[in-house]
Protein backbone atom coordinates (compact mmCIF):
# COMPACT_ATOMS: atom_id res chain seq x y z
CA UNK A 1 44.66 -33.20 186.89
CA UNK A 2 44.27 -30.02 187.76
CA UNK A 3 40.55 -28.42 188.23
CA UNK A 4 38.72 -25.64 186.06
CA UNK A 5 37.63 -22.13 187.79
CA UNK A 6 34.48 -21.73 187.36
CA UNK A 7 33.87 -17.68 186.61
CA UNK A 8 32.40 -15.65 188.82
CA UNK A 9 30.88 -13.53 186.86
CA UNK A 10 29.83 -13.20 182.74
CA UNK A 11 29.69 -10.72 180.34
CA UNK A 12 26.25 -9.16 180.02
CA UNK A 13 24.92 -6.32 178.00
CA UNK A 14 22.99 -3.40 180.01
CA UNK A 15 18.81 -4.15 179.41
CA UNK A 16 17.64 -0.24 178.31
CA UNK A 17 21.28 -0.66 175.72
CA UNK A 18 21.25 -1.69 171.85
CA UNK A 19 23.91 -3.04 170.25
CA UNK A 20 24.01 -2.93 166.57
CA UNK A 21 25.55 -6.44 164.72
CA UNK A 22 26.22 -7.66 161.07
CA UNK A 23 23.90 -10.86 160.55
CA UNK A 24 24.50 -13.14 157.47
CA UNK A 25 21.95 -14.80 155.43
CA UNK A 26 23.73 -18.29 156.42
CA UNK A 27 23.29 -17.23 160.02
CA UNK A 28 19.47 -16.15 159.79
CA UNK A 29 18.94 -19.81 157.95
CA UNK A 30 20.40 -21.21 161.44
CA UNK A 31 18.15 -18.76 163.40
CA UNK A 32 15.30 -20.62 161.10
CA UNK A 33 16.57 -23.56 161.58
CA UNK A 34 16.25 -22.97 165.58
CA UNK A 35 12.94 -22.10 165.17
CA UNK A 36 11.43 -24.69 163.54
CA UNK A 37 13.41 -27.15 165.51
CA UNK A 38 11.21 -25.55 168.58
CA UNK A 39 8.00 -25.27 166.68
CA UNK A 40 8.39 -29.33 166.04
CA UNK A 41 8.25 -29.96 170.16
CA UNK A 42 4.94 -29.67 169.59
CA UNK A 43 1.84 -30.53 167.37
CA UNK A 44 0.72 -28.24 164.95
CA UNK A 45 -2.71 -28.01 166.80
CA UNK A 46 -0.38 -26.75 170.18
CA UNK A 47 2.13 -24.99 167.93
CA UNK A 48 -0.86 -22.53 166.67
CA UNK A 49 -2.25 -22.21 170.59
CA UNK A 50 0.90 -20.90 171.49
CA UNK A 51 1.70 -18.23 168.65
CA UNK A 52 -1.87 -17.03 169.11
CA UNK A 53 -1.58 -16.80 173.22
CA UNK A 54 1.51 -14.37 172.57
CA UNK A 55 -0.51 -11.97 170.37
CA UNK A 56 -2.56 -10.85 172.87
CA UNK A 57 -0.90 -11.99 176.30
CA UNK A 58 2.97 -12.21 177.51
CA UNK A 59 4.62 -15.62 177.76
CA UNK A 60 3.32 -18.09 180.74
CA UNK A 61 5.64 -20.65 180.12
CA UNK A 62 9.36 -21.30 178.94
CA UNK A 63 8.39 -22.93 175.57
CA UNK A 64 6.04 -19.57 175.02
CA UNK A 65 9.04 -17.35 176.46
CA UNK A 66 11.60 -19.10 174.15
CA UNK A 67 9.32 -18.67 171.33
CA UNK A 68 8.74 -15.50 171.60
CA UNK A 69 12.57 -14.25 171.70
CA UNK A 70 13.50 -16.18 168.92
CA UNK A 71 10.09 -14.23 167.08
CA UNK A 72 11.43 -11.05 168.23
CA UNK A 73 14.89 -11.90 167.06
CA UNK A 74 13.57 -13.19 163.56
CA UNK A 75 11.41 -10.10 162.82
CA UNK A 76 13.86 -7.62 164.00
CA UNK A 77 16.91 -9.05 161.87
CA UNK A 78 14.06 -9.54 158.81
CA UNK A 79 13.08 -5.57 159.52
CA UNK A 80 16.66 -4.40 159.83
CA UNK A 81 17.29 -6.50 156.01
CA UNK A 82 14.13 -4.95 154.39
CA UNK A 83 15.21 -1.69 155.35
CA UNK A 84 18.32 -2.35 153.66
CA UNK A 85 16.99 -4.07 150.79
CA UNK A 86 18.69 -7.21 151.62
CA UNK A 87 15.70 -9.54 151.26
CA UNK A 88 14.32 -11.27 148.71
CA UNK A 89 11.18 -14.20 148.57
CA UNK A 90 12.03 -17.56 147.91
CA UNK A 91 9.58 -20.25 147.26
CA UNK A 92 9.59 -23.23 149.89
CA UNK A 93 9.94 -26.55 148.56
CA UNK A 94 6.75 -28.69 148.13
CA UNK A 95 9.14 -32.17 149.49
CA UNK A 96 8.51 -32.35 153.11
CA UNK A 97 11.92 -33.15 153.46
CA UNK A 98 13.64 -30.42 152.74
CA UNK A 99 15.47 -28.66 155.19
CA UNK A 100 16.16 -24.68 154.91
CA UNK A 101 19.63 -25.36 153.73
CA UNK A 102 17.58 -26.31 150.62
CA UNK A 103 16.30 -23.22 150.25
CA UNK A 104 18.51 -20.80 148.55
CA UNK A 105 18.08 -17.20 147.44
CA UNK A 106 19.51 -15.79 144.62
């Protein structure tokens, strides 16, 4: 059997560049869905420290750093779809159990 390279290198995007992509609605419900996967590591009690430790101070862990992208990410894909009248409120399901595939818009 013959062995795998492993690369050398990997594509990366310069930091002070922006790169403008289409997001679908099924793709923001699995950015959701990676959210609140993260916000269950931890209690609700811990959950709420952490959210309120990045409004007024820059990450000091990884959870908090992780958080905090996937915040960014969330709020600027939900900005860029309000500006272009792509969003609409749906109500969340009272049954615990739901998951956001439940949760359609119309």
């Amino acid at each position: 059997m013959s062995e795998i390279p492993i690369p050398q290198t990997f594509p990366a995007i310069k930091f002070d560049a922006i790169v403008d992509i289409q997001i679908s609605g099924a793709f923001l419900t699995r950015i959701h869905q990676l959210f609140l996967y993260h916000a269950q590591q931890k209690s609700v009690e811990d959950f709420a420290k952490v959210v309120q430790g990045l409004k007024t101070a820059a990450p000091d862990d990884v959870y908090s750093y992780h958080l905090e992208t996937l915040l960014t990410m969330l709020n600027s894909i939900e900005l860029a779809a309000k500006e272009q009248d792509k969003i609409t409120q749906v109500d969340i399901p009272e049954d615990s159990e739901s998951t956001p595939n439940d949760i359609k818009s119309e």
